[in-house]
Protein backbone atom coordinates (compact mmCIF):
# COMPACT_ATOMS: atom_id res chain seq x y z
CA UNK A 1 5.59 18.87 -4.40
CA UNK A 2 6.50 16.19 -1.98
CA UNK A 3 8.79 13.69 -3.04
CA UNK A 4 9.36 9.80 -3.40
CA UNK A 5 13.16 8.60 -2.85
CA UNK A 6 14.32 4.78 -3.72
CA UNK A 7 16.75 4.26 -1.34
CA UNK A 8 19.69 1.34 -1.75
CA UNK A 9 17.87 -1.54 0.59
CA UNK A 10 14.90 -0.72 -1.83
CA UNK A 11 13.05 0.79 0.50
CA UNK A 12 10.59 3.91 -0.12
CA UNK A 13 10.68 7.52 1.30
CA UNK A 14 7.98 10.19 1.81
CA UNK A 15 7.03 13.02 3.60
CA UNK A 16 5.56 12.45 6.93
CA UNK A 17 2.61 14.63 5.94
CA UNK A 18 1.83 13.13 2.77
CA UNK A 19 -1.26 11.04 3.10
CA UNK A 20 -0.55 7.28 4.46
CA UNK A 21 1.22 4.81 2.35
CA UNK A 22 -1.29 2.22 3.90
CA UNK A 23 -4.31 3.65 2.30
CA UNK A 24 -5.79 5.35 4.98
CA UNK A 25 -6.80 9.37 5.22
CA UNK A 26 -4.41 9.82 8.37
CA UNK A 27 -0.95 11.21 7.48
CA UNK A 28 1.88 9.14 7.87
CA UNK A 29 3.38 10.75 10.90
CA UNK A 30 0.08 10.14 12.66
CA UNK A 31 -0.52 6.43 11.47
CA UNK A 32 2.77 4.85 10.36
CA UNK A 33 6.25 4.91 11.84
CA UNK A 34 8.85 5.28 9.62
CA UNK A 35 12.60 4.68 10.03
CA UNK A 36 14.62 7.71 11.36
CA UNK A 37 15.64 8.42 7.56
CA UNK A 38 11.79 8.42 6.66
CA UNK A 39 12.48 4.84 4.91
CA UNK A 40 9.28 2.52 4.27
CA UNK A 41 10.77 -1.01 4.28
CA UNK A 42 8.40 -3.08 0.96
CA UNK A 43 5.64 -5.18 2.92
CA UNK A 44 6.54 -8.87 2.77
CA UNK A 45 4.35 -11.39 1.42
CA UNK A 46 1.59 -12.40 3.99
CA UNK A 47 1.83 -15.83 5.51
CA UNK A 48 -1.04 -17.51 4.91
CA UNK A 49 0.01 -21.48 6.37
CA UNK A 50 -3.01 -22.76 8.08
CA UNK A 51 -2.39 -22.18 12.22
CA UNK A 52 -1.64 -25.19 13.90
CA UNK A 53 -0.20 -28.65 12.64
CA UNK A 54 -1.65 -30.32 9.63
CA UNK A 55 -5.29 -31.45 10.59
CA UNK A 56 -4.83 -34.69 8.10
CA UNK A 57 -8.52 -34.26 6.91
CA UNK A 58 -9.32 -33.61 3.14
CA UNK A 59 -12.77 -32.17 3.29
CA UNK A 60 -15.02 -33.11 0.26
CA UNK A 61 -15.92 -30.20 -1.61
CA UNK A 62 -12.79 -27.94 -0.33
CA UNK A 63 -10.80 -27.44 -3.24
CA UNK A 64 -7.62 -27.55 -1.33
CA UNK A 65 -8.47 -30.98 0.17
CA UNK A 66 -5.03 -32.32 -1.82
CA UNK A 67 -3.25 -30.64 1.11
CA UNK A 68 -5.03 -32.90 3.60
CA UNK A 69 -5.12 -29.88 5.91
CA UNK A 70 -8.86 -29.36 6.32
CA UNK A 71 -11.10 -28.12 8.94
CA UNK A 72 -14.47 -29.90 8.96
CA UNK A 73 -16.70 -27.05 7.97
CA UNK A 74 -17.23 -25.58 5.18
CA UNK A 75 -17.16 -21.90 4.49
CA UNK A 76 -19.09 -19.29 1.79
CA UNK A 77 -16.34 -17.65 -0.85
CA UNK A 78 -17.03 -14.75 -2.46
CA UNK A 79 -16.34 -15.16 -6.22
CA UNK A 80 -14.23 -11.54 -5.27
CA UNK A 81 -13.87 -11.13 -1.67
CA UNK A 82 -16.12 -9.43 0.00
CA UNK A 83 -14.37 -6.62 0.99
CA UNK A 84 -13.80 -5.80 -3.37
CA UNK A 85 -17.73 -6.31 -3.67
CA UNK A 86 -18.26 -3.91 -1.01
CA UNK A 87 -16.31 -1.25 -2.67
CA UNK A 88 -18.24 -1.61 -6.07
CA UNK A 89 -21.92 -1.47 -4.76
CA UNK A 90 -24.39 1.51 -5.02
CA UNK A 91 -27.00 3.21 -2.88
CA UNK A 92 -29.15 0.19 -2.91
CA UNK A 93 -26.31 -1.98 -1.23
CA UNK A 94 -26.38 -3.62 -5.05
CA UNK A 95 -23.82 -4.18 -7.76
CA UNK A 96 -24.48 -5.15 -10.92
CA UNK A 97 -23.13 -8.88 -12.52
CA UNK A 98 -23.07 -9.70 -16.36
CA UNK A 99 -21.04 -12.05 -18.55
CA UNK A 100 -21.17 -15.41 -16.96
CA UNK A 101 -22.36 -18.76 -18.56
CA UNK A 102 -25.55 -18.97 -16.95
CA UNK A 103 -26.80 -15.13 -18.24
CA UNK A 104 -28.44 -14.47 -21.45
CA UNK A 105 -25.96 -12.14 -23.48
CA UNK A 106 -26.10 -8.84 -22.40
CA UNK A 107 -28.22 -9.70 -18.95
CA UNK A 108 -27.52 -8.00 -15.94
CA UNK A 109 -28.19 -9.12 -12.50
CA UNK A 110 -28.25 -7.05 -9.49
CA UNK A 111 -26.89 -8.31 -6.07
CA UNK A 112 -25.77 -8.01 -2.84
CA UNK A 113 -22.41 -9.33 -2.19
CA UNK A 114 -23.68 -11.95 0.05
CA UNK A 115 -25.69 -13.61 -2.21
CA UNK A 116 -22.32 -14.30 -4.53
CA UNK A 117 -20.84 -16.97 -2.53
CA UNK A 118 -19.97 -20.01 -3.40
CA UNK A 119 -19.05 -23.43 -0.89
CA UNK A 120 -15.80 -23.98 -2.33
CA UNK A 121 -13.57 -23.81 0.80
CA UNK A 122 -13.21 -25.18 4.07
CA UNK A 123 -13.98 -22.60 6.93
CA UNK A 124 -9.67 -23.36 7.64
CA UNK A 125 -8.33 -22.77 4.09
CA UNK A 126 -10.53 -20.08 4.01
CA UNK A 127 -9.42 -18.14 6.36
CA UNK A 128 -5.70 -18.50 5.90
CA UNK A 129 -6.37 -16.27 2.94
CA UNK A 130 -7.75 -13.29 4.28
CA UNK A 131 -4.64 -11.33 4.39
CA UNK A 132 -5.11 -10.98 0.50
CA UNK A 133 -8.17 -9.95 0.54
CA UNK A 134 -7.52 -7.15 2.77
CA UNK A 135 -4.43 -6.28 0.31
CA UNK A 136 -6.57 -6.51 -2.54
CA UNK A 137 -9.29 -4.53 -0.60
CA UNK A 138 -6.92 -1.82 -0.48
CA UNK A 139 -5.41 -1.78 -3.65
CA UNK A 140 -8.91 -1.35 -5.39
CA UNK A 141 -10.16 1.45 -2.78
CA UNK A 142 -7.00 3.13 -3.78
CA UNK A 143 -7.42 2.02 -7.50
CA UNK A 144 -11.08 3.68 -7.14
CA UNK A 145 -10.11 7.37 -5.24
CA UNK A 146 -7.57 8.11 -7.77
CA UNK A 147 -9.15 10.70 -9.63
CA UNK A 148 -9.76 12.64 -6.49
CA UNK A 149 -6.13 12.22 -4.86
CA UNK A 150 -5.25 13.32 -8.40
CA UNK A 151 -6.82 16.38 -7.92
CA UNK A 152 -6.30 17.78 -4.96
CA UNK A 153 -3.01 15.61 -3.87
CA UNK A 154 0.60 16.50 -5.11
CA UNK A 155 1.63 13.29 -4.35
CA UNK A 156 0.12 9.91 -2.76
CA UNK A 157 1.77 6.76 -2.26
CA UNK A 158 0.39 3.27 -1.40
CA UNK A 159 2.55 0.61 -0.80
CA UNK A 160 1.64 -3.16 -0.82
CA UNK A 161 2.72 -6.88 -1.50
CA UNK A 162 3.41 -8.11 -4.87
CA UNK A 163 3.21 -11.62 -3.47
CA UNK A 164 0.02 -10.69 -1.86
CA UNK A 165 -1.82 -9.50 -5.06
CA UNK A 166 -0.93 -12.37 -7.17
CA UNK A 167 -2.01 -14.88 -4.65
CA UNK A 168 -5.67 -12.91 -4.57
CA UNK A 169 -5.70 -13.30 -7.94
CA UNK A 170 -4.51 -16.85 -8.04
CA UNK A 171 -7.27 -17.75 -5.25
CA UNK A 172 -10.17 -15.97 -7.43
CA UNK A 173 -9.45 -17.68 -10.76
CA UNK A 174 -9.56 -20.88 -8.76
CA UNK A 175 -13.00 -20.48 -7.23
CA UNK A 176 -14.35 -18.54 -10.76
CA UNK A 177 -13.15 -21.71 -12.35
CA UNK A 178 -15.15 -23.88 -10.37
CA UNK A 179 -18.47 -21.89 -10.15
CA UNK A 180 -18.64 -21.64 -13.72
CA UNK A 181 -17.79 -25.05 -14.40
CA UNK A 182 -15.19 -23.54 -17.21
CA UNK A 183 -13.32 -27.79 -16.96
CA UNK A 184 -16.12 -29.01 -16.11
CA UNK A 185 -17.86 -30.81 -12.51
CA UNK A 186 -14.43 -32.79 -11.92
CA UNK A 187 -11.64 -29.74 -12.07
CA UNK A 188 -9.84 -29.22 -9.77
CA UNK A 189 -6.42 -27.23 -8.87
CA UNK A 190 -3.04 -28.35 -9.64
CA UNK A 191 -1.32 -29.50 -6.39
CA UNK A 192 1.28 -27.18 -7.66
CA UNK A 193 -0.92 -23.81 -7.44
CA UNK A 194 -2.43 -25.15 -3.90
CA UNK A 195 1.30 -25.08 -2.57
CA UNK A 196 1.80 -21.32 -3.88
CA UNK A 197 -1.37 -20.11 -1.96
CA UNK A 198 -0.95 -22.15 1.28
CA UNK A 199 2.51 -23.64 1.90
CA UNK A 200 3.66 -20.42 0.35
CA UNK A 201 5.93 -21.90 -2.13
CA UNK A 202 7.14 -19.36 -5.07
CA UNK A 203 5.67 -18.97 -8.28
CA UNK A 204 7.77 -20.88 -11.01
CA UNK A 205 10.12 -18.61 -12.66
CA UNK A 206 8.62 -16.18 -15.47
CA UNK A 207 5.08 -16.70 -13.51
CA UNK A 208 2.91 -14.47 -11.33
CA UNK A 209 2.05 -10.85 -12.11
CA UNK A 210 2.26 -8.73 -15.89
CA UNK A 211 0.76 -5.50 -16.09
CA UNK A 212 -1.42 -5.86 -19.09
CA UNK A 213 -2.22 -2.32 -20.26
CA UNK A 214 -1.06 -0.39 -22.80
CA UNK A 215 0.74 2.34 -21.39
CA UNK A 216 -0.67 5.94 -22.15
CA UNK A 217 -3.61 7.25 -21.36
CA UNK A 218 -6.47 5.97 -18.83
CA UNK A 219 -9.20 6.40 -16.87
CA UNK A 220 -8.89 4.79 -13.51
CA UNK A 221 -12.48 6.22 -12.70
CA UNK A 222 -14.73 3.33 -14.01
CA UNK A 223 -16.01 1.03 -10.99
CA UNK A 224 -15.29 -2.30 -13.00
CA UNK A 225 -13.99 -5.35 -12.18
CA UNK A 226 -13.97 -8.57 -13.96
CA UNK A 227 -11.62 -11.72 -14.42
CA UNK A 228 -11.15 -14.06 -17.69
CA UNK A 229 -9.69 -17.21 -17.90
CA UNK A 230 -6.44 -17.97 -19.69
CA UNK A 231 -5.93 -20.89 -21.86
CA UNK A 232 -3.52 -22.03 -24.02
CA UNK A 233 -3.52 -24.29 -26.83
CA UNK A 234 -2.14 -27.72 -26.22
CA UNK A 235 -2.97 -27.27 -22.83
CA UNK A 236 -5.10 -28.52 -20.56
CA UNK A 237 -7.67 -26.20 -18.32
CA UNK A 238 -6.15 -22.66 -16.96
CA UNK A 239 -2.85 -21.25 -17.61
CA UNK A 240 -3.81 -17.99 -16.29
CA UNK A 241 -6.08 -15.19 -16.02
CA UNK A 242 -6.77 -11.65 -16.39
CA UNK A 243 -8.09 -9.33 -13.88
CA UNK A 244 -10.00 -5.82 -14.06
CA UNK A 245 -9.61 -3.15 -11.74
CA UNK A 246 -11.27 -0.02 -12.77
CA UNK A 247 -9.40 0.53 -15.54
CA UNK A 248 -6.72 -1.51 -15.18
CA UNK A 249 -5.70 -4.80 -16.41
CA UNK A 250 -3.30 -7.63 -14.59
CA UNK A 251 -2.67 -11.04 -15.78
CA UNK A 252 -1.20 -13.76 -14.09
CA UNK A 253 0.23 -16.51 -15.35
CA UNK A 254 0.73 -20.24 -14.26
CA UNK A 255 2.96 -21.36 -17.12
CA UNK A 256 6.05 -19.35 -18.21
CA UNK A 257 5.10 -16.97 -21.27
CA UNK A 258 6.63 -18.12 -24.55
CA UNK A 259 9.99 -15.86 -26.15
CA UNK A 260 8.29 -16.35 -28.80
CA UNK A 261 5.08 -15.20 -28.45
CA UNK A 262 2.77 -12.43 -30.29
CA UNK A 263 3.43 -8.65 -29.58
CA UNK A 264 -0.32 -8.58 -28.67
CA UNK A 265 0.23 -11.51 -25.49
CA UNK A 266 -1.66 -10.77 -22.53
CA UNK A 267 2.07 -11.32 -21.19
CA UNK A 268 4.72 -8.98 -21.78
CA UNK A 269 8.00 -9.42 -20.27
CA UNK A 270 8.73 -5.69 -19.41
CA UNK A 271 5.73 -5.52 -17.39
CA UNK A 272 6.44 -8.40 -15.20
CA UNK A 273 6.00 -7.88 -11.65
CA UNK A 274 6.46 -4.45 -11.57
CA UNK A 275 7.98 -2.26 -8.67
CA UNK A 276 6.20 0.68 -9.30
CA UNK A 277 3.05 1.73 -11.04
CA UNK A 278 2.79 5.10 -11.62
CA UNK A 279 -0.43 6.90 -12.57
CA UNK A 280 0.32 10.65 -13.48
CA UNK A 281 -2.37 14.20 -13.81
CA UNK A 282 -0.05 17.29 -14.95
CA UNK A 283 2.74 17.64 -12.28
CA UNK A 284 0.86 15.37 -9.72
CA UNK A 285 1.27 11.59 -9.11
CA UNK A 286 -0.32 8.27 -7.77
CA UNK A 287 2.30 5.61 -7.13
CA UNK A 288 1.26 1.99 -6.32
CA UNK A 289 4.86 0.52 -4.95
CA UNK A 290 4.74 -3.15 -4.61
CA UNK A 291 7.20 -5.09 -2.34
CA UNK A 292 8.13 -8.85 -4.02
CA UNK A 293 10.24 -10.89 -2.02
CA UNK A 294 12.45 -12.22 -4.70
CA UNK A 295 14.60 -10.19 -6.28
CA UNK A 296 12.38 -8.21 -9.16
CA UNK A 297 14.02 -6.16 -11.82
CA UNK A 298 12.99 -2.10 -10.98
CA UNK A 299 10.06 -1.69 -13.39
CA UNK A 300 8.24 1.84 -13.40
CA UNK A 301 5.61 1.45 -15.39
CA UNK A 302 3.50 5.47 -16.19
CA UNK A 303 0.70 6.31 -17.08
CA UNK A 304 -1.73 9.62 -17.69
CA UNK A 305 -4.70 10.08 -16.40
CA UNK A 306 -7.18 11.08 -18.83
CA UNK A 307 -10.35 12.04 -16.83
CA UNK A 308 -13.44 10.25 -18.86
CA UNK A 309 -16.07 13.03 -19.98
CA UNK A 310 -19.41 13.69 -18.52
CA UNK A 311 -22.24 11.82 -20.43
């Protein structure tokens, strides 16, 4: 079996013949250089400032207008990037949408992804972002061929940005917020979580990314992928949110969790930004390794693969 070494910078080492850590079918030799050890420095958070100085325009109907940083045209948002629709749609170029306020319960709709857009960003704010969604792209095609690296893989790694995955998720519970109307026609961001996405200012302390799953058993091979809103009592609008991928559950929060919270929080402090997530089929292995650029506390977080039985 090939092998996965931590090395003191933090750094991760594979086999150069081992599929690509950057979620590609090429092997690494053939796609990726790596360091003369075979080291894989953690990717860095993207930077998504706006090119250019400040444009000192706050564009109505851009929800980062507080930034005054606007370009004058407006752009379509997918509710989940359209490179994440893309991944989930059938034959018919079609994926299926239930649970929002405007279905009956229970109704499904069937679309394309460009239909789900939503004018909630300038064309310039926009943009800026779409280094996460090409992380979160990734992530989720990986997320999705797990089952089949599983079996016929010893070993496959992909590596991506912490940063870069909360900030997708950050982005997508603002624009869910505001096509659903969850705080009503007048919501809009704190200043505070417009900073963290564009002037790439840190999360508070104890906020950002928890792996919300309980650790076991699983079955990355269900194409889902939903988000819900955190709240918290006292509070007003979001504090967070919770994201499906396949099978798997992250939550991210905008206020720190409370010590003293239930066992059963969406928020548990051992799964806090976690270094490596681990998803395991007998003696072979999927490892997500995410690269944070503050200092994170080495979290492995395992789990078995439990293939999910033909119907």
């Amino acid at each position: 079996m090939a092998t996965v070494r931590r090395l003191s910078d933090n750094s991760i080492q594979i086999e150069a013949y081992d599929p690509c850590f950057c979620g590609s079918d090429k092997k690494v030799k053939f796609c990726h250089p790596m360091g003369k050890h075979g080291e894989i420095p953690r990717p860095r958070a993207s930077d998504c400032k706006p090119a250019g100085s400040r444009t000192g325009i706050a564009r109505a109907g851009c929800y980062a207008g507080q930034l005054n940083d606007c370009s004058s045209e407006m752009s379509g948002e997918h509710l989940f990037s359209e490179v994440i629709l893309n991944l989930l749609v059938g034959a018919d170029g079609k994926f299926v949408r239930t649970g929002y306020p405007w279905q009956e319960d229970g109704e499904l709709q069937s679309l394309t992804p460009a239909t789900c857009k939503a004018n909630v960003l300038c064309k310039r704010h926009n943009n800026a972002l779409s280094p996460l969604d090409s992380t979160a792209g990734a992530f989720l095609k990986a997320v999705l061929k797990t089952p089949e690296f599983l079996q016929h893989h010893d070993l496959r790694v992909l590596i991506l940005s912490g940063d870069d995955i909360e900030r997708w998720i950050l982005k997508t519970l603002c624009t869910h917020i505001l096509v659903t109307g969850k705080f009503g026609v007048n919501w809009e961001p704190p200043l505070e979580w417009l900073e963290i996405l564009w002037d790439m200012k840190p999360f508070p302390p104890g906020c950002g990314l928890y792996f919300n799953h309980s650790v076991g058993q699983t079955t990355p091979d269900t194409a889902k992928l939903a988000l819900r809103v955190l709240t918290c009592p006292g509070i007003n609008g979001a504090t967070g949110a919770i994201v499906e991928l396949a099978a798997h559950q992250f939550a991210l929060a905008m206020i720190p969790p409370n010590p003293q919270q239930t066992s059963d929080s969406a928020l548990v402090a051992q799964y806090y930004r976690p270094s490596d997530f681990v998803i395991a089929y007998g003696k072979r292995e999927v490892v997500y390794s995410f690269g944070w650029d503050a200092p994170v506390v080495p979290r492995r977080i395992g789990i078995s693969w439990a293939p999910t039985s033909p119907k």
